[in-house]
Protein backbone atom coordinates (compact mmCIF):
# COMPACT_ATOMS: atom_id res chain seq x y z
CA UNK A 1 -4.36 17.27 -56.20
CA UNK A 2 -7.06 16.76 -53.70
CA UNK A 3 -5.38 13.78 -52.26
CA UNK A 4 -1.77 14.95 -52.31
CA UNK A 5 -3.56 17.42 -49.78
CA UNK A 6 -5.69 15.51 -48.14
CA UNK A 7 -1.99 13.29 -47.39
CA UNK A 8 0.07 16.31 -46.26
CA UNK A 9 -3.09 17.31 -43.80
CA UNK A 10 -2.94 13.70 -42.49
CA UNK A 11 0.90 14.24 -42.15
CA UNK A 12 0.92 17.41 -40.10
CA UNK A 13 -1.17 15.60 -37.69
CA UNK A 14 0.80 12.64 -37.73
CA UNK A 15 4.46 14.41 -36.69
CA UNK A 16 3.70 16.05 -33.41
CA UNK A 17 1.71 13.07 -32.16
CA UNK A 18 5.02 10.73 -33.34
CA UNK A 19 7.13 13.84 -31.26
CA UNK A 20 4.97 13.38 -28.35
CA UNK A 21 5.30 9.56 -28.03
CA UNK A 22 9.46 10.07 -28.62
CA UNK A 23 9.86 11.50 -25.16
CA UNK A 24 8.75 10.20 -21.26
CA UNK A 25 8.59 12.85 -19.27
CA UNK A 26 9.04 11.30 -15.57
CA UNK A 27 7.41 13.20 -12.63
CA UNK A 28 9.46 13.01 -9.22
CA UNK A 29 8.19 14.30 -5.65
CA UNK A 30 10.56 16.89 -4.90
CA UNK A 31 11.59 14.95 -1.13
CA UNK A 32 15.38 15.92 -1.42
CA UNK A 33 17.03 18.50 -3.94
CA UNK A 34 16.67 18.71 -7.52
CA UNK A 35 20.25 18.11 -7.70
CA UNK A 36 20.47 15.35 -5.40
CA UNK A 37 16.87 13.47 -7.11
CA UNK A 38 18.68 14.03 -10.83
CA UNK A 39 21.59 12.13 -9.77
CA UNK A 40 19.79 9.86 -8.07
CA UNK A 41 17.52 8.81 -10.59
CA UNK A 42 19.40 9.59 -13.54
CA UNK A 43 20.76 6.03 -14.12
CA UNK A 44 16.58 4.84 -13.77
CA UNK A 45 15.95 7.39 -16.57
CA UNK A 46 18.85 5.84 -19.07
CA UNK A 47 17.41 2.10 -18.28
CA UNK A 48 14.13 2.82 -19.24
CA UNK A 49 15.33 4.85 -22.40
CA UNK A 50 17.11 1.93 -23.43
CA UNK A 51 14.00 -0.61 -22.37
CA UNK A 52 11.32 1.39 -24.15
CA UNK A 53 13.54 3.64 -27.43
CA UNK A 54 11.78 6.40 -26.08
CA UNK A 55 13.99 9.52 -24.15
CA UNK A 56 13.05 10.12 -20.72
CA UNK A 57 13.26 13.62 -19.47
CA UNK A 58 12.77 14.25 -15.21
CA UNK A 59 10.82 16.44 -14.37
CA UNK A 60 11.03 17.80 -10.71
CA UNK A 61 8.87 20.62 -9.11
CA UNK A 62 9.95 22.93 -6.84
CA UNK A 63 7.42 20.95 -3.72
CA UNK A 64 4.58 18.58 -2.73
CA UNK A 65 1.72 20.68 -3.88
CA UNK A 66 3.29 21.59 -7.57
CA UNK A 67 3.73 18.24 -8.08
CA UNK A 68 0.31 17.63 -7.13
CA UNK A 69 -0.85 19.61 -9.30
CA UNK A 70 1.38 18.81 -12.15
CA UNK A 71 0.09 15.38 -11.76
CA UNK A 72 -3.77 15.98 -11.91
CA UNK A 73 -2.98 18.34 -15.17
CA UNK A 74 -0.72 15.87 -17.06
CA UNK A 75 1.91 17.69 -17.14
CA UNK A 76 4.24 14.53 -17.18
CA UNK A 77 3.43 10.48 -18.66
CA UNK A 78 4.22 8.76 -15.37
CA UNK A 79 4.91 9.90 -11.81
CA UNK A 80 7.31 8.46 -8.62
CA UNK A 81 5.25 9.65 -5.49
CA UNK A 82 4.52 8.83 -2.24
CA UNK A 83 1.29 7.10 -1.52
CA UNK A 84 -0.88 9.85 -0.07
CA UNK A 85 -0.37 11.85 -3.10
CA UNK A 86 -0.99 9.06 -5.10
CA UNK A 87 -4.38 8.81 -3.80
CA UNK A 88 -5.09 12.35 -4.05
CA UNK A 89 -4.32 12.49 -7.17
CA UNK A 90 -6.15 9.28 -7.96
CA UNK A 91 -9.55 10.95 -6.21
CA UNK A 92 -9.22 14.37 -8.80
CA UNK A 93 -8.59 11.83 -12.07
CA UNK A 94 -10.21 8.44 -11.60
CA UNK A 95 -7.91 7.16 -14.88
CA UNK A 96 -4.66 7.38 -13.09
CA UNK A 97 -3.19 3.98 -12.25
CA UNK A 98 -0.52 2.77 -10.26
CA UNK A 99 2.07 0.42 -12.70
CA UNK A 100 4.31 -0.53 -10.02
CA UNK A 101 4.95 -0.23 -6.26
CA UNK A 102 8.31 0.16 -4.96
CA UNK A 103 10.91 -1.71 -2.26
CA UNK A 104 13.03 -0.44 -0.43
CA UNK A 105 15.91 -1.80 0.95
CA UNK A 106 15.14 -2.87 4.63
CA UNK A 107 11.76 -2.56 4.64
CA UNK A 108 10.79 -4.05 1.61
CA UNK A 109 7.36 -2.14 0.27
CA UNK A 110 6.13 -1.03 3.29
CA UNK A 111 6.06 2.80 4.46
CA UNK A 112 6.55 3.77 8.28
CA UNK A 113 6.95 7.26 9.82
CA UNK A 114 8.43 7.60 12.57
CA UNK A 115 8.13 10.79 15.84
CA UNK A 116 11.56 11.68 17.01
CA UNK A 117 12.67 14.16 19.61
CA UNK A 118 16.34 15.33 21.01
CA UNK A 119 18.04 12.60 23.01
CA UNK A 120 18.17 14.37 26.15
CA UNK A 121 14.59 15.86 25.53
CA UNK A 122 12.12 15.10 28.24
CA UNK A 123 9.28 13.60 25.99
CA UNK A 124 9.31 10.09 26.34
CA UNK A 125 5.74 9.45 24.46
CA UNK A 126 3.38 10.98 21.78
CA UNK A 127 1.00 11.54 24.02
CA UNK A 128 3.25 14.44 25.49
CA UNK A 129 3.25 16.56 22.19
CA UNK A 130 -0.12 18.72 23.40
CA UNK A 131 1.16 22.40 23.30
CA UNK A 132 4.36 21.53 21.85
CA UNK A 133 6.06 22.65 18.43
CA UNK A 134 6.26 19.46 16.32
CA UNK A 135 8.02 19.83 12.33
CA UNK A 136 6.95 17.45 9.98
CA UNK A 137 8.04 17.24 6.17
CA UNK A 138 4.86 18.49 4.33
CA UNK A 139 1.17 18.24 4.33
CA UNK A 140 1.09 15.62 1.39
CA UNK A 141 3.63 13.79 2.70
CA UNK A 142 2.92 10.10 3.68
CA UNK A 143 4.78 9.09 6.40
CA UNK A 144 6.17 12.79 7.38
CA UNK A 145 2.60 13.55 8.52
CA UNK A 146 -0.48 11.72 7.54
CA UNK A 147 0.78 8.48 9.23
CA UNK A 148 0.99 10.54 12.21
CA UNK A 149 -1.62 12.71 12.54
CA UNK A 150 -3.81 9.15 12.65
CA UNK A 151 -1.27 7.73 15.42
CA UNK A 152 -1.80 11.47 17.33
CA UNK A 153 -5.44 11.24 16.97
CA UNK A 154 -5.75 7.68 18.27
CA UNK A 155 -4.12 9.69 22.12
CA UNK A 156 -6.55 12.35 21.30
CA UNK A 157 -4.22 14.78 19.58
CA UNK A 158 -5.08 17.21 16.82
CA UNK A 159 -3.64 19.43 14.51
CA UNK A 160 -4.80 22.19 16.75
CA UNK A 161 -3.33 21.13 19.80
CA UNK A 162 0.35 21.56 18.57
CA UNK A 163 2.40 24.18 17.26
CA UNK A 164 2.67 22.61 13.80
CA UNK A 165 5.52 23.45 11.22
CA UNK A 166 6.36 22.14 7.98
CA UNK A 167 10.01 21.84 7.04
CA UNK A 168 10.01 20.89 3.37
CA UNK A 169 12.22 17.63 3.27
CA UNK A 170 12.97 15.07 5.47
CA UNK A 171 16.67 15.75 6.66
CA UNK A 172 15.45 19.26 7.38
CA UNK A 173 12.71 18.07 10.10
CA UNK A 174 15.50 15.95 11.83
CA UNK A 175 17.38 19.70 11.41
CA UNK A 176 15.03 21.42 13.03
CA UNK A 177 14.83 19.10 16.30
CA UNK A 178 18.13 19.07 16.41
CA UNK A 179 19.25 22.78 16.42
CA UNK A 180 16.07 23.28 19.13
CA UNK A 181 13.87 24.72 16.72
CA UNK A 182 11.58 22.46 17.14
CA UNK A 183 10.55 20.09 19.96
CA UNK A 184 9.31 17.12 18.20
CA UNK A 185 9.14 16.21 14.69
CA UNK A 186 7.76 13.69 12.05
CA UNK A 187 9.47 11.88 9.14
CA UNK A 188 9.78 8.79 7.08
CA UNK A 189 11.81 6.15 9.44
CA UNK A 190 14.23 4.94 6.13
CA UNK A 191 15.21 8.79 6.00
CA UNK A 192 16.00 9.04 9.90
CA UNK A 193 18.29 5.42 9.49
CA UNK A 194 20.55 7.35 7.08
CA UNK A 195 20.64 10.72 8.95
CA UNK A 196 24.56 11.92 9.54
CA UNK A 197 23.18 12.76 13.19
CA UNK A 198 20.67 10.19 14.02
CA UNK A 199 22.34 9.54 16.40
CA UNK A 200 21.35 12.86 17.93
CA UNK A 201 17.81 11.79 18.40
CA UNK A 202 15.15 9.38 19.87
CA UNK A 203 12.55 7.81 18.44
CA UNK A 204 9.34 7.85 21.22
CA UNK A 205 6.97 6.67 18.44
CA UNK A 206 6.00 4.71 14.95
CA UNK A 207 3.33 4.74 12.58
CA UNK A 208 1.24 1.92 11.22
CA UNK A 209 2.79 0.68 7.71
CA UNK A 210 1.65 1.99 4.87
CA UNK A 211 2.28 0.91 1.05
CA UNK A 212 5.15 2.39 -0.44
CA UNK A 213 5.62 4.92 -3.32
CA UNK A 214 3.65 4.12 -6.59
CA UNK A 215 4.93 4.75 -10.01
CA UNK A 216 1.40 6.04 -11.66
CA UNK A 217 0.05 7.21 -15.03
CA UNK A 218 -1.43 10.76 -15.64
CA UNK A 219 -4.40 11.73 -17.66
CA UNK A 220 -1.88 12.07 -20.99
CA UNK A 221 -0.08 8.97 -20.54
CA UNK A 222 -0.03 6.80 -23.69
CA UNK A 223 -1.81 3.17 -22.99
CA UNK A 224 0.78 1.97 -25.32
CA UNK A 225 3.64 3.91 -23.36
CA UNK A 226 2.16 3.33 -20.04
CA UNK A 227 2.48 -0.89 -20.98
CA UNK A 228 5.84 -0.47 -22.39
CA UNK A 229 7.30 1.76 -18.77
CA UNK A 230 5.16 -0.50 -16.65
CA UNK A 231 7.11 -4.09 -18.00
CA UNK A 232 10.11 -1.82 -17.85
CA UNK A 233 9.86 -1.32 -13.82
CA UNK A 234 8.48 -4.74 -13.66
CA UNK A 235 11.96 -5.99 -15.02
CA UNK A 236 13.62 -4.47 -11.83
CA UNK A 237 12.99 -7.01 -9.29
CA UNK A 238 13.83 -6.95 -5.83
CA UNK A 239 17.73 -7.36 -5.29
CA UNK A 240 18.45 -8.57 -9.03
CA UNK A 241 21.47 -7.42 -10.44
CA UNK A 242 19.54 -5.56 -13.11
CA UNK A 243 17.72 -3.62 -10.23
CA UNK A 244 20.81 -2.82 -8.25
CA UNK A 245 22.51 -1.00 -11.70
CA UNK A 246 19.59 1.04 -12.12
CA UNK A 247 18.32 1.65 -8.80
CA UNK A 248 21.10 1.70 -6.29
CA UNK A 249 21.92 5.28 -6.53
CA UNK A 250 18.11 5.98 -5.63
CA UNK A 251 18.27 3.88 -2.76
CA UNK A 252 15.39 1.26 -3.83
CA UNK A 253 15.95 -2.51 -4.24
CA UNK A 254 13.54 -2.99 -6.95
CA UNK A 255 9.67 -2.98 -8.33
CA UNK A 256 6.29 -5.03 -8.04
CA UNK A 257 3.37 -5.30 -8.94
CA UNK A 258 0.27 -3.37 -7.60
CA UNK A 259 -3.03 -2.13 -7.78
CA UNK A 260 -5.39 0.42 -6.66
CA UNK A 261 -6.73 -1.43 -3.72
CA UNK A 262 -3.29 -1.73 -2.45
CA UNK A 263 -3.72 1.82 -1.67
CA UNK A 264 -7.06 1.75 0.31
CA UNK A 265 -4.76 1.50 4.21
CA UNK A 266 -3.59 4.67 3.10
CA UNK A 267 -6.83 5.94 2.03
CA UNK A 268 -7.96 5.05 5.27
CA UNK A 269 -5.19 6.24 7.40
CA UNK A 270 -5.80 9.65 5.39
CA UNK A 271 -9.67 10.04 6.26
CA UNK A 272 -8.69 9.06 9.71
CA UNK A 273 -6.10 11.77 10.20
CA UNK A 274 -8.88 14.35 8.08
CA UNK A 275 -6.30 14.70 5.04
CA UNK A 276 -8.77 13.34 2.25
């Protein structure tokens, strides 16, 4: 009798750990709307279902900081996020690890921001934004405002010496230059190339390149889970055919390897610019 108990105990603690391991719940930043990021990415979740037998749910906050903080708490197994989250994530729980860095098509796995203005705007250089209302995407974005708050500080700009805005997403800082609203603004250059209106603006400046988005572990990710995703992403190579099925729609070309230190420029850039 003792161990037909002793076996059920055992089994009670067995199921919900066998429930947990069943299901991948995927962290995305929130960059564009929910919407827009579930169709994107959808086709990613179904090729890692079908690489690892395990269902992948997205799960997309409503911005930058819940996501943060979503991340530090474990409130998903792996995360897509831009490198200056990354690393603040990293710095709040050391055992988060990057599995895989991503490439984009056209520049590859390299991050750039770039400043734009109005084309007939009278600001021809960065140096010019003193005094001036600037919109970039979001304080934990990467190349929507860390990037260039170091590029502003090397002319001797600050935070303080603009009027500073932050629009959310990228499209909606090329928005806000364009209807006036702002005079200047900040955003990744890949999102600027596809802007309908692009062709609307100017580009008077560009940030130094930083490493592109991370797919990282949390604090509740599975070592045996986190190995199975990580050869999963690995499988996605740069411009393969297998890549372009699942990826295409999300506008990346692929996966490959990376490590920690491959995040120290942007460590750097973000000490620099007084973000970390």
């Amino acid at each position: 009798m003792k161990r037909v108990a002793v076996f059920f105990l055992a089994l009670l603690f067995f199921i919900p750990a066998a429930g947990h391991a069943a299901e991948i719940r995927f962290g995305l930043l929130p960059r564009l709307p929910e919407k827009e990021l579930r169709d994107m990415f959808t086709p990613l979740a179904q090729y890692i279902e079908k690489e690892t037998g395990m269902k992948v749910t997205l799960i997309i906050p409503k911005d930058f900081s819940t996501y943060t903080r979503q991340a530090i708490a474990g409130d998903f197994d792996i995360g897509f996020t831009n490198p200056n989250i990354y690393i603040d994530t990293k710095k709040a729980v050391p055992q988060i690890e990057p599995l895989a860095m991503a490439s984009e098509p056209g520049i590859g796995t390299k991050l750039k921001g770039v400043f734009i203005v109005a084309e007939d705007s009278p600001i021809k250089s960065i140096k010019e934004l003193k005094g001036k209302k600037v919109s970039f995407v979001d304080p934990g974005s990467a190349a929507g405002y860390t990037a260039q708050m170091l590029e502003l500080k090397k002319v001797g700009i600050t935070k303080n010496d603009m009027r500073i805005s932050f629009a959310g997403k990228p499209p909606k800082v090329g928005e806000a230059v364009r209807d006036g609203k702002a005079d200047a603004g900040g955003m990744p250059e890949s999102v600027f190339k596809k802007l309908a209106f692009a062709d609307m603006m100017r580009v008077i400046g560009k940030t130094i390149d930083l490493p592109n988005w991370p797919v990282h572990t949390t604090k509740r990710t599975d070592k045996i889970v986190a190995s199975k995703v990580k050869n999963a992403f690995l499988k996605l190579k740069p411009l393969s055919a297998q890549a372009d099925r699942a990826l295409k729609k999300a506008n990346l070309e692929g996966f490959v390897p990376t490590t920690d230190k491959d995040f120290d420029l942007m460590r750097e850039a973000a000490k620099a610019a007084g973000t970390f």
